[in-house]
C-alpha atoms as a PDB file:
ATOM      1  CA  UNK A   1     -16.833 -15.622  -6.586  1.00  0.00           C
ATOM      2  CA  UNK A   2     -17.160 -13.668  -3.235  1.00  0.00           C
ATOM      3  CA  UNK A   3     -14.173 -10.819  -2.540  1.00  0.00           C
ATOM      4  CA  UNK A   4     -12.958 -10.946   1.291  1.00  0.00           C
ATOM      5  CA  UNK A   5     -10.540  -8.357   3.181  1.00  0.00           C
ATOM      6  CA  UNK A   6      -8.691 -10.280   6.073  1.00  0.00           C
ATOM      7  CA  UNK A   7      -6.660  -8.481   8.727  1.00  0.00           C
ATOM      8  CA  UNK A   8      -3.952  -9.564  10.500  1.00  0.00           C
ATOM      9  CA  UNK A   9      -0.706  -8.955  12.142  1.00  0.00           C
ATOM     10  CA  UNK A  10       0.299  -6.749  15.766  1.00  0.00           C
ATOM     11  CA  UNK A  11      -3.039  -6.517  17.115  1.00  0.00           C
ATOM     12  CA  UNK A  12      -1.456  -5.769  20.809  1.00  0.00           C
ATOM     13  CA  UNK A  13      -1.023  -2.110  20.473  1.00  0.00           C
ATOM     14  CA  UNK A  14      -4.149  -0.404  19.258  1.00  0.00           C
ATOM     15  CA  UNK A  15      -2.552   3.108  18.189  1.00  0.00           C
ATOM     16  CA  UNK A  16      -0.355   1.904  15.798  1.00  0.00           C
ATOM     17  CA  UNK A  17      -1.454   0.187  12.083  1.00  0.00           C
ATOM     18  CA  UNK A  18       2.043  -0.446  11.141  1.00  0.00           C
ATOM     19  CA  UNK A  19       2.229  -3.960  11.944  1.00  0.00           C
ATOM     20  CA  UNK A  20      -1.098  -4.527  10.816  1.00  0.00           C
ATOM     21  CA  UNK A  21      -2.198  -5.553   7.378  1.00  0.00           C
ATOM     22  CA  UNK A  22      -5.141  -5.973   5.007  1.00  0.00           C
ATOM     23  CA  UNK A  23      -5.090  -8.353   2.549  1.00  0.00           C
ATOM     24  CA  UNK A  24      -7.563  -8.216  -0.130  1.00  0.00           C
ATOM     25  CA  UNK A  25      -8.756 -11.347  -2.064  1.00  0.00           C
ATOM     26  CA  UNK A  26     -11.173 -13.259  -3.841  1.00  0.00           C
ATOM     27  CA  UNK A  27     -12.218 -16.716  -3.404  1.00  0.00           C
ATOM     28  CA  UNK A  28     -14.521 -19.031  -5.908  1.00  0.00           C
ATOM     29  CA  UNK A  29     -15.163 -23.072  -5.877  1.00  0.00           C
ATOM     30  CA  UNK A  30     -14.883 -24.844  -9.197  1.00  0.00           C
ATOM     31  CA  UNK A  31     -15.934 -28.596  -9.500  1.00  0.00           C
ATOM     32  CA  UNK A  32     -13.404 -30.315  -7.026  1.00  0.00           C
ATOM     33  CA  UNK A  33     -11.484 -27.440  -5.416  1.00  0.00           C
ATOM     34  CA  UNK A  34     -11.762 -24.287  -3.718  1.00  0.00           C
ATOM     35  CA  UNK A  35      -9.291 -21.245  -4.940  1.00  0.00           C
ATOM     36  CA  UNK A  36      -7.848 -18.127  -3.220  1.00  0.00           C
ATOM     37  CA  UNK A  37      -5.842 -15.608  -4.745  1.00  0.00           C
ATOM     38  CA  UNK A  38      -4.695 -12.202  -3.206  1.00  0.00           C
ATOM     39  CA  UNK A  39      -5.944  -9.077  -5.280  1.00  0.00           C
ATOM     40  CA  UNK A  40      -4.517  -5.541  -5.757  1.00  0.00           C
ATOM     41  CA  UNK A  41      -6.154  -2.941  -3.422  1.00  0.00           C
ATOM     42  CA  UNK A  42      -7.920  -1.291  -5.878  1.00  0.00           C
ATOM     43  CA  UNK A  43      -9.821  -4.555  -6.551  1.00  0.00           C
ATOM     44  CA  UNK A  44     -11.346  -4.685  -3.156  1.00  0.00           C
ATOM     45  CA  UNK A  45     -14.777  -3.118  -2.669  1.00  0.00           C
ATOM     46  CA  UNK A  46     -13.852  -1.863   0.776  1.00  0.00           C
ATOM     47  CA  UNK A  47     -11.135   1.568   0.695  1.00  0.00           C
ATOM     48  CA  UNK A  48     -10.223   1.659   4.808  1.00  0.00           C
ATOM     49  CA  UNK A  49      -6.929   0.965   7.171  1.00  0.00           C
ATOM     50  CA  UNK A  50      -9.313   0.271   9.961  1.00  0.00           C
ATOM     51  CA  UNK A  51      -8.087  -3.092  10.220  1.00  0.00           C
ATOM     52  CA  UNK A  52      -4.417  -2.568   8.754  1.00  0.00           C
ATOM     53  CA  UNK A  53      -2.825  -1.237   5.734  1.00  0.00           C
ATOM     54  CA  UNK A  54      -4.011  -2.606   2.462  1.00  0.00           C
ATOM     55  CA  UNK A  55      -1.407  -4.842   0.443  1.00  0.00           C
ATOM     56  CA  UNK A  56      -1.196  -4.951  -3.309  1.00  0.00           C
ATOM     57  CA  UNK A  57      -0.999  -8.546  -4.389  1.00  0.00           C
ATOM     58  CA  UNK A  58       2.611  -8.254  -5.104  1.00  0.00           C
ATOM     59  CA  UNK A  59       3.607  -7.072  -1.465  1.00  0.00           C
ATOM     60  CA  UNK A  60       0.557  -9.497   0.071  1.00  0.00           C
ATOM     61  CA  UNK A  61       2.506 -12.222  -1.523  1.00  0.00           C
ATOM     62  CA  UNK A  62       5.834 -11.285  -0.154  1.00  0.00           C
ATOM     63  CA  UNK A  63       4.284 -10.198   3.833  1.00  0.00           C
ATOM     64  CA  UNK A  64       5.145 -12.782   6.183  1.00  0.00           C
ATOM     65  CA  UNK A  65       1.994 -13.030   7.318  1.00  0.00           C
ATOM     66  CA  UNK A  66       0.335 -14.363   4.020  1.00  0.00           C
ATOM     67  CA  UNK A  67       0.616 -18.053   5.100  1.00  0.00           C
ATOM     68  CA  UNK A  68      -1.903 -16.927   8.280  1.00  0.00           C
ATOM     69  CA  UNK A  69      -4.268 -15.239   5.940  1.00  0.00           C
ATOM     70  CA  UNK A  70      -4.606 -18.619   3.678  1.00  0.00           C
ATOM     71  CA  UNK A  71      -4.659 -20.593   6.695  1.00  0.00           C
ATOM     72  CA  UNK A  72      -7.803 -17.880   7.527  1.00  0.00           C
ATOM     73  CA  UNK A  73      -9.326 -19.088   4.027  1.00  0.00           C
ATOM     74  CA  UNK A  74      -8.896 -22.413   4.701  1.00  0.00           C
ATOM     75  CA  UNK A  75     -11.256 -22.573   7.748  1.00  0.00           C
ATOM     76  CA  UNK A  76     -13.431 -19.452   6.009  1.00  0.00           C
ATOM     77  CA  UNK A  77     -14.226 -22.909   3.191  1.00  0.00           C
ATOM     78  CA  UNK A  78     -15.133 -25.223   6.086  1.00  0.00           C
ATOM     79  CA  UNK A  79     -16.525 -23.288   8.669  1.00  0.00           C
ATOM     80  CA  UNK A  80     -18.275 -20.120   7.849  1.00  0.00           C
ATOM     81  CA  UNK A  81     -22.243 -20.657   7.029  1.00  0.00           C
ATOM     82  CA  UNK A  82     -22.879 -17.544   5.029  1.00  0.00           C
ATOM     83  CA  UNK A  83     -19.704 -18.086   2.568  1.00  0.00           C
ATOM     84  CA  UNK A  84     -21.159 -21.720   2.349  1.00  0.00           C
ATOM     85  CA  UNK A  85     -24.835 -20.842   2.202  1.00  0.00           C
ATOM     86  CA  UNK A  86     -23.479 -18.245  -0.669  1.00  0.00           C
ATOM     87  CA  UNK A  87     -21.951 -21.339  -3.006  1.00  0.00           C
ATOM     88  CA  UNK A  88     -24.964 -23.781  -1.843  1.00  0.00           C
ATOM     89  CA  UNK A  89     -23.041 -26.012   0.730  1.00  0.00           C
END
């Protein structure tokens, strides 16, 4: 299992968070399938705003931005050599 923090949202204006968001999750493999699931905030290793406000998994699950962040995952499973490398793909 590896935890992840992706940002999205607003990213034109750079003084303002508050259409920004941090979702935290955790992703694992099992046999035939890879799984995602949105944590609560105080499950993520990293405690910062830098990249938008951190969502409980309650209000990550309700943001309208949460079918982005598992589209995110879905090309973080196919494309990205460390997370692969980490589960021996």
């Amino acid at each position: 299992m590896v935890k992840l923090l992706v940002g999205v949202g607003e990213w034109e204006t750079e003084e303002e968070l508050t259409m920004k968001y941090a979702f935290p999750l955790v992703l694992w493999q099992t046999e035939d399938n890879w799984n995602v699931q949105a944590v609560n905030a105080s499950e993520s290793p990293w405690n910062t705003e830098v990249i938008g406000k951190m969502l409980d998994r309650t209000t990550a699950l309700e943001n309208r931005f949460i079918k982005d962040v598992f589209h995110i995952t879905d090309h973080i499973v196919l494309e990205d050599k460390e997370i692969l490398g980490y589960f021996g793909k």
